[in-house]
Protein backbone atom coordinates (compact mmCIF):
# COMPACT_ATOMS: atom_id res chain seq x y z
CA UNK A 1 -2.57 38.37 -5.68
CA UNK A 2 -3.38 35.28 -7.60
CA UNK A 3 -3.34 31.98 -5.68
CA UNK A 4 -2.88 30.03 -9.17
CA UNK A 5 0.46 29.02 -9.02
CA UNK A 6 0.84 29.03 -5.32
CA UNK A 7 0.21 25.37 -3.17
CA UNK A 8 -0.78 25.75 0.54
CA UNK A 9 -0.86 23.12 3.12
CA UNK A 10 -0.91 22.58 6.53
CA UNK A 11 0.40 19.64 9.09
CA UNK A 12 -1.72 19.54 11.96
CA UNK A 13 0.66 18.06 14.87
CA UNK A 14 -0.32 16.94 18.95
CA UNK A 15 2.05 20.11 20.11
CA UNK A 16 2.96 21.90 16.60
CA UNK A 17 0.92 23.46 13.43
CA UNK A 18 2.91 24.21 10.32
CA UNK A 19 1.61 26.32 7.32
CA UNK A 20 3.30 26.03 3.73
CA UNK A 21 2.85 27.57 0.70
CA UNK A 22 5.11 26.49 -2.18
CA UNK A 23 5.30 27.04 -5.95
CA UNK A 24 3.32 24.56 -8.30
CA UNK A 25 5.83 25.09 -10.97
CA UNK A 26 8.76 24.26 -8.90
CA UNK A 27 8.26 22.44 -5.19
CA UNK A 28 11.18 23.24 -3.64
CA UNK A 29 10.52 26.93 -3.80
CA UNK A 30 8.88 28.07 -0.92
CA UNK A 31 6.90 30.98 -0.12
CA UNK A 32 5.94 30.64 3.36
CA UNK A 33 6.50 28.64 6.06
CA UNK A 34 5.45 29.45 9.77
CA UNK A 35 5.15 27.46 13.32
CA UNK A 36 2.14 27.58 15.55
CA UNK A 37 1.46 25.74 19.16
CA UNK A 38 -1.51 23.80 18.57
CA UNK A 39 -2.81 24.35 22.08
CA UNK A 40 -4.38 21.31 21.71
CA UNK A 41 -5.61 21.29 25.90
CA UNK A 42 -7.39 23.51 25.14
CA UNK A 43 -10.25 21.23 23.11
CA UNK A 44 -11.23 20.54 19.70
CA UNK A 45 -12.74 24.22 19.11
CA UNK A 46 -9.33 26.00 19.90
CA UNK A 47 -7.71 23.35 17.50
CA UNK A 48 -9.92 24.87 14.54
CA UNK A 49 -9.29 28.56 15.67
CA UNK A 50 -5.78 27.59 15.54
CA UNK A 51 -5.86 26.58 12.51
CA UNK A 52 -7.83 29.69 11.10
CA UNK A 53 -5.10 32.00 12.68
CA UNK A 54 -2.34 29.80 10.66
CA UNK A 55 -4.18 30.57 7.55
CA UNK A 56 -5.20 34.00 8.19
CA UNK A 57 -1.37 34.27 9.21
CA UNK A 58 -0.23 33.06 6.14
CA UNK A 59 -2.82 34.92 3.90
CA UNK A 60 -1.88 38.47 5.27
CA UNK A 61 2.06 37.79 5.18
CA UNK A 62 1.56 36.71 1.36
CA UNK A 63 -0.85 39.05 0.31
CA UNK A 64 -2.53 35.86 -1.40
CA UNK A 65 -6.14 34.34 -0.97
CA UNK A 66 -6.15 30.82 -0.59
CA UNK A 67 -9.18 28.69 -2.41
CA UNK A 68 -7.69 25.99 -1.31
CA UNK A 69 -5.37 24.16 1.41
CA UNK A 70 -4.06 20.80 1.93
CA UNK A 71 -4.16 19.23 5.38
CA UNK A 72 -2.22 16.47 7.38
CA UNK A 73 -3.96 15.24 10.25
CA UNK A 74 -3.41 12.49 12.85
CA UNK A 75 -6.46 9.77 12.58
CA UNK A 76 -8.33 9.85 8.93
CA UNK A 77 -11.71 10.73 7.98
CA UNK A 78 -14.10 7.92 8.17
CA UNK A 79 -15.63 8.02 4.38
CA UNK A 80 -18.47 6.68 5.09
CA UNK A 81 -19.42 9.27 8.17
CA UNK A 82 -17.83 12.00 7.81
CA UNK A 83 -16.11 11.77 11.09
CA UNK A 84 -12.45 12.06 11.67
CA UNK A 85 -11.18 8.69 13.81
CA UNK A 86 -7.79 6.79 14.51
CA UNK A 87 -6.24 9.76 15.98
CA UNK A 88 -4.00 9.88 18.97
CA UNK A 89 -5.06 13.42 19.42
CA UNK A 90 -8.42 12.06 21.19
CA UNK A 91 -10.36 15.23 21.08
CA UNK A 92 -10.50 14.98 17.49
CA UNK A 93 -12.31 11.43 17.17
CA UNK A 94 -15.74 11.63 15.93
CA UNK A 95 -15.75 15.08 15.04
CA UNK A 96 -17.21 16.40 11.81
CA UNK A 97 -13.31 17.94 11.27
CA UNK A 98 -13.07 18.06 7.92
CA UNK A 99 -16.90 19.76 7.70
CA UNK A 100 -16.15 21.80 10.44
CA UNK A 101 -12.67 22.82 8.64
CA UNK A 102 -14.47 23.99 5.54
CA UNK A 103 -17.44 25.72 7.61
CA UNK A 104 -14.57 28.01 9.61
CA UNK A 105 -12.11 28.96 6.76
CA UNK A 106 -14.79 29.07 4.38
CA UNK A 107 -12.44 27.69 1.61
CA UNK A 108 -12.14 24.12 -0.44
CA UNK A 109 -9.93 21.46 1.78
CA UNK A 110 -8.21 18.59 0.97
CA UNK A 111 -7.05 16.15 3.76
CA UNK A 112 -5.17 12.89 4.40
CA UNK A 113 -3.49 11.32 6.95
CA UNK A 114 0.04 12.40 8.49
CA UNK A 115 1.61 9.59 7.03
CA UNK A 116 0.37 9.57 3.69
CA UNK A 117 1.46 13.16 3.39
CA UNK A 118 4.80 11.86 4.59
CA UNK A 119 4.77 9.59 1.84
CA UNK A 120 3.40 11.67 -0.86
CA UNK A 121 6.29 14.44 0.06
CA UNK A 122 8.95 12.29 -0.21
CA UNK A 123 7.75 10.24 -3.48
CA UNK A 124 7.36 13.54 -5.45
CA UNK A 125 10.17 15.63 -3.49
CA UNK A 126 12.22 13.63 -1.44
CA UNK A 127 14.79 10.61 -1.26
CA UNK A 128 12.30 7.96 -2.89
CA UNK A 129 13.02 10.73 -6.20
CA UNK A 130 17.09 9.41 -6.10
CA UNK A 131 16.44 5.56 -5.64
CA UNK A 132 13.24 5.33 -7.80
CA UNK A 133 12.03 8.38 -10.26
CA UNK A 134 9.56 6.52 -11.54
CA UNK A 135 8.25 4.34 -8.96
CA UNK A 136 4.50 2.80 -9.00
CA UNK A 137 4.30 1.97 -5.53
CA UNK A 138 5.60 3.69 -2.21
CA UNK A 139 5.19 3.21 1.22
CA UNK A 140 5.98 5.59 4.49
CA UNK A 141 6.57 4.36 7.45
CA UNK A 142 6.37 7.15 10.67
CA UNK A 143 7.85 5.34 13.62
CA UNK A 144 8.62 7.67 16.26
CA UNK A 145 6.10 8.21 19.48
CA UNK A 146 3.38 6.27 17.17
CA UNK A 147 3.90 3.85 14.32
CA UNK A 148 2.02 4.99 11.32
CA UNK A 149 1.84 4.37 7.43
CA UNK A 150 0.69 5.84 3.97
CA UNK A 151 0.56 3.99 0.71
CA UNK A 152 1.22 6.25 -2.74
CA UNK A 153 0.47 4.86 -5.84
CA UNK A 154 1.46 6.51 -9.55
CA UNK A 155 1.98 9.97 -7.40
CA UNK A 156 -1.65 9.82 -5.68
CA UNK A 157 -2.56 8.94 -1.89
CA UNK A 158 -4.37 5.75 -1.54
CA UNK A 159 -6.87 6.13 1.22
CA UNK A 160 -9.02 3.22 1.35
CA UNK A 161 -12.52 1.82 1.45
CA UNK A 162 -12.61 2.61 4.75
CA UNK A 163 -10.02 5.21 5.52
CA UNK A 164 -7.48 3.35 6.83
CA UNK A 165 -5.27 1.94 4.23
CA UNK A 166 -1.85 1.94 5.00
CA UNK A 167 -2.46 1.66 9.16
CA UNK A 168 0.84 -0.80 9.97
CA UNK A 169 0.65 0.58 12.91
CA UNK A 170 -1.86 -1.48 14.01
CA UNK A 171 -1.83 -4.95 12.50
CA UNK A 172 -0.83 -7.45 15.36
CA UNK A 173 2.91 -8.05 15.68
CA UNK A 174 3.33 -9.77 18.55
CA UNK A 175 1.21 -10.81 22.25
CA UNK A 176 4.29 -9.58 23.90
CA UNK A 177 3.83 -5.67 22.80
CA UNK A 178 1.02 -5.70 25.41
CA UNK A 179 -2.02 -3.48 25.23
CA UNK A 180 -2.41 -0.65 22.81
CA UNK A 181 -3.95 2.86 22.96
CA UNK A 182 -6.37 1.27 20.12
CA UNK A 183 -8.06 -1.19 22.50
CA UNK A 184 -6.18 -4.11 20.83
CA UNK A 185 -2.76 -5.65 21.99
CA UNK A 186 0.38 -6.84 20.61
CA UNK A 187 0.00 -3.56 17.95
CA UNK A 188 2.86 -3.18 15.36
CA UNK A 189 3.41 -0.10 17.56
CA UNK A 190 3.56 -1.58 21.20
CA UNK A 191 6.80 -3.29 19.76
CA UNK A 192 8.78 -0.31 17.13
CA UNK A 193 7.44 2.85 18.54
CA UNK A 194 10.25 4.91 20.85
CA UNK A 195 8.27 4.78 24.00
CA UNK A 196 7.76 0.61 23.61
CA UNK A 197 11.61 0.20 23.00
CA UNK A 198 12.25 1.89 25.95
CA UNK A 199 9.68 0.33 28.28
CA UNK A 200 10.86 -3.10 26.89
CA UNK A 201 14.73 -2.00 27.63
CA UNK A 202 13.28 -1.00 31.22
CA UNK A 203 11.61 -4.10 31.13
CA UNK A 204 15.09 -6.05 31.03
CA UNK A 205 17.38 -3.79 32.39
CA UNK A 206 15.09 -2.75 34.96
CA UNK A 207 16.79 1.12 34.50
CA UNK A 208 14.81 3.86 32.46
CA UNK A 209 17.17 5.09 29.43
CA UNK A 210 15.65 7.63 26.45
CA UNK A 211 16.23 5.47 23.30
CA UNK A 212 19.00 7.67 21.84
CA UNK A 213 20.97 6.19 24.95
CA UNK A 214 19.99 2.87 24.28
CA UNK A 215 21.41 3.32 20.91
CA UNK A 216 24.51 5.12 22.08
CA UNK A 217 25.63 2.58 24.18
CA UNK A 218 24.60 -0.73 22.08
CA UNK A 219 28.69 -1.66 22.07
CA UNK A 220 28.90 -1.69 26.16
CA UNK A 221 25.23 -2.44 27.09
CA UNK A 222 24.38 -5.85 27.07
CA UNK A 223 20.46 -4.72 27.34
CA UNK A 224 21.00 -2.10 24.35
CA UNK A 225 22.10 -4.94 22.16
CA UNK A 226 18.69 -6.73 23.25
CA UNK A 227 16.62 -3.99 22.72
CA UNK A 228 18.04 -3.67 19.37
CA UNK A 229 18.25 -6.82 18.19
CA UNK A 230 14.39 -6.85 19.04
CA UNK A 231 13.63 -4.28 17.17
CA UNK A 232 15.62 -5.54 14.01
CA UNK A 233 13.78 -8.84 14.29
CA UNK A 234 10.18 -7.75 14.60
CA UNK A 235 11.00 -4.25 12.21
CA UNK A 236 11.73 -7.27 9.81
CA UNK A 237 8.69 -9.35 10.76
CA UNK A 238 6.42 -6.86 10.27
CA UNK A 239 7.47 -5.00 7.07
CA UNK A 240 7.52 -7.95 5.10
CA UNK A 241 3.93 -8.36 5.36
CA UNK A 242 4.16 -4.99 3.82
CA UNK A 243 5.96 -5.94 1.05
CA UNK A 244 4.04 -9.37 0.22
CA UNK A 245 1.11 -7.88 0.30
CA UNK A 246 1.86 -4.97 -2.09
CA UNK A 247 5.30 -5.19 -3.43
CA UNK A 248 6.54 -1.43 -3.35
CA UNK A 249 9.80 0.07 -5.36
CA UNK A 250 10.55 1.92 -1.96
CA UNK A 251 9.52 2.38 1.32
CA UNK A 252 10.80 5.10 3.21
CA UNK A 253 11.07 5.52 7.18
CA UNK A 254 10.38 8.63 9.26
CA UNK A 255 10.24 9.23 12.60
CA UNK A 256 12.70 9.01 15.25
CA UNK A 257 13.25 5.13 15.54
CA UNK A 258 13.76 5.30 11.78
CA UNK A 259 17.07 7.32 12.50
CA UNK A 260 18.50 4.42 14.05
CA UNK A 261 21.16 3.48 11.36
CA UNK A 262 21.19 -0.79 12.02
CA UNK A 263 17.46 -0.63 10.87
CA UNK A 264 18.49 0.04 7.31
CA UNK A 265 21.19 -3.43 7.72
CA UNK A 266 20.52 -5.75 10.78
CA UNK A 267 16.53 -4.80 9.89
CA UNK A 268 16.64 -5.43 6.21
CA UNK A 269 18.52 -8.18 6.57
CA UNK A 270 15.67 -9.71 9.28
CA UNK A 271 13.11 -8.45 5.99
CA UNK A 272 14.87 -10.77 3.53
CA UNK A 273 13.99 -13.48 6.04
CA UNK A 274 10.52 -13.19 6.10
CA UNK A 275 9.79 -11.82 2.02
CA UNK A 276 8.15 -14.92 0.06
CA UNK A 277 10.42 -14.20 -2.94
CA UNK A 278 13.68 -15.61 -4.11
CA UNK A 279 15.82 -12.43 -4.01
CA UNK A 280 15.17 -8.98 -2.07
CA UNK A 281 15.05 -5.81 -4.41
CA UNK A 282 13.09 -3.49 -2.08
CA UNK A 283 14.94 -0.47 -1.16
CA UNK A 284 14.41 0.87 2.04
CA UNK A 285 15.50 3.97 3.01
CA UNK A 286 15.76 7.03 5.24
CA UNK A 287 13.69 10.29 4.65
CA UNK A 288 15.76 13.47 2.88
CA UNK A 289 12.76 15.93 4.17
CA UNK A 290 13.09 15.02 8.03
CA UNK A 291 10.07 16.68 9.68
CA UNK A 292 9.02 19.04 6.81
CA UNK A 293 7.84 15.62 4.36
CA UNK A 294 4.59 16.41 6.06
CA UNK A 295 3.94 20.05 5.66
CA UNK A 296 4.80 19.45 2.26
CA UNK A 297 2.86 16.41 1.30
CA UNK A 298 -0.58 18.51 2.56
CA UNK A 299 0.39 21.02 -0.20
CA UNK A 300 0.98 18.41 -2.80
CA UNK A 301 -2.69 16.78 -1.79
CA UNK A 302 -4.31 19.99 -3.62
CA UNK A 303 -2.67 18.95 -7.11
């Protein structure tokens, strides 16, 4: 079966692999889409078998050949090694992945980081489609267990000199996020990730809540209101160096802190503090593809 009108992608996760294939004439039609455990104790080899029994998967349930695939991964590819890096997924660091990728499935292979793909998906498929058809500029924001980003201009990923445009994650926020898994401190994700909300709530409170506690009991929990009103102030802080430095239509926010509703009021209204313009027309908004923007940005990276 011909392949021609068929996109395939796959989002390599820490726990989760997930293997798309959708139409190129019309993106929300899907083909295939299947689950795999990454087993990724088991070492960087068994991540690339796992990969190859995705696509082999997804090859003999199609009856289509694949010439080429898409791929999300945590970290980027260095450009000017060849080495993936930036991942929290260690065993993949300085690895040949993307050579090593094309050397086991023996096909062509696109790749990008997770959060670009996030915010590829949802420019050409997603919510950033309802607020802004025609948008030049979109960023995605993945705050959840990690704090990533991905910068889309005109419909196309923008990956950088060095690989790493787009990494908010890691600009410095603030001394009091503490050390990061980087090696630096005060990270944009000690401070907005889930697990640094809830060590700073622990922090004050000196009780251990999962954040969608801390959220649920904001009204009655003097601590809750803390934590939040943290997280509005520095969410606002750091974005706007986001949008002074390259003015997007629409960023969009994934990831589980991003489904915390007072970011999208309390948090924009802490962005129009800090914005060096007159007026605030950024929109900033939640995801529509929830957990899937990634699978489906990999496929769109083959266009």
């Amino acid at each position: 079966m011909s392949t021609e009108n068929y996109l395939w992608g796959i989002d390599l996760g820490g726990t989760k692999i997930e293997g798309v294939i959708i139409d190129r004439n019309d993106f929300n039609k899907i083909i295939f889409r299947n689950r795999i455990d990454t087993e990724g104790d088991k070492g960087y080899e068994h991540i690339l078998s796992r990969i190859k029994v995705l696509v082999d998967l997804m090859e003999k349930e199609t009856g289509a050949q694949c010439e080429v695939f898409g791929i999300g991964t945590p970290g980027a590819i260095d450009p000017h090694t060849g080495l993936l890096k930036n991942s929290n997924s260690t065993s993949l660091n300085h690895k040949p992945f993307l050579e090593d990728l094309i050397n086991i499935l023996e096909k062509e292979v696109v790749i990008a980081n997770d959060a670009n793909c996030f915010a590829l998906a949802e420019a050409k498929l997603g919510s950033v489609l309802e607020i802004a058809p025609n948008a030049e500029v979109v960023f995605g924001v993945i705050m959840g267990t990690g704090v990533g980003g991905g910068v889309v201009v005109n419909g196309k990923v923008v990956k950088g000199f060095q690989g790493i445009a787009g990494e908010w994650g890691h600009n410095f926020l603030d001394a009091s996020g503490g050390p990061c898994y980087c090696g630096k401190s005060g990270c944009v994700e000690t401070i907005l990730s889930g697990p640094s909300l809830e060590r700073f709530y622990e922090s004050v409170s000196g009780s251990k809540k999962k954040l969608k506690n801390i959220v649920a009991n904001l009204s009655t929990d003097k601590y809750a209101k803390e934590t939040m009103d943290r997280l509005h102030h520095f969410f606002g802080l750091g974005i706007s160096t986001i949008i002074n430095m390259l003015d997007p239509e629409v960023i969009v926010i994934g990831g589980g802190v991003g489904n915390i509703s007072s970011i999208y009021s309390e948090g924009v209204e802490k962005a129009k503090e800090f914005t060096f313009n007159t007026r605030f027309d950024t929109h900033i908004i939640a995801p529509k593809l929830g957990d899937s923007a990634g699978v489906f940005g990999a496929a769109l990276l083959t266009l």
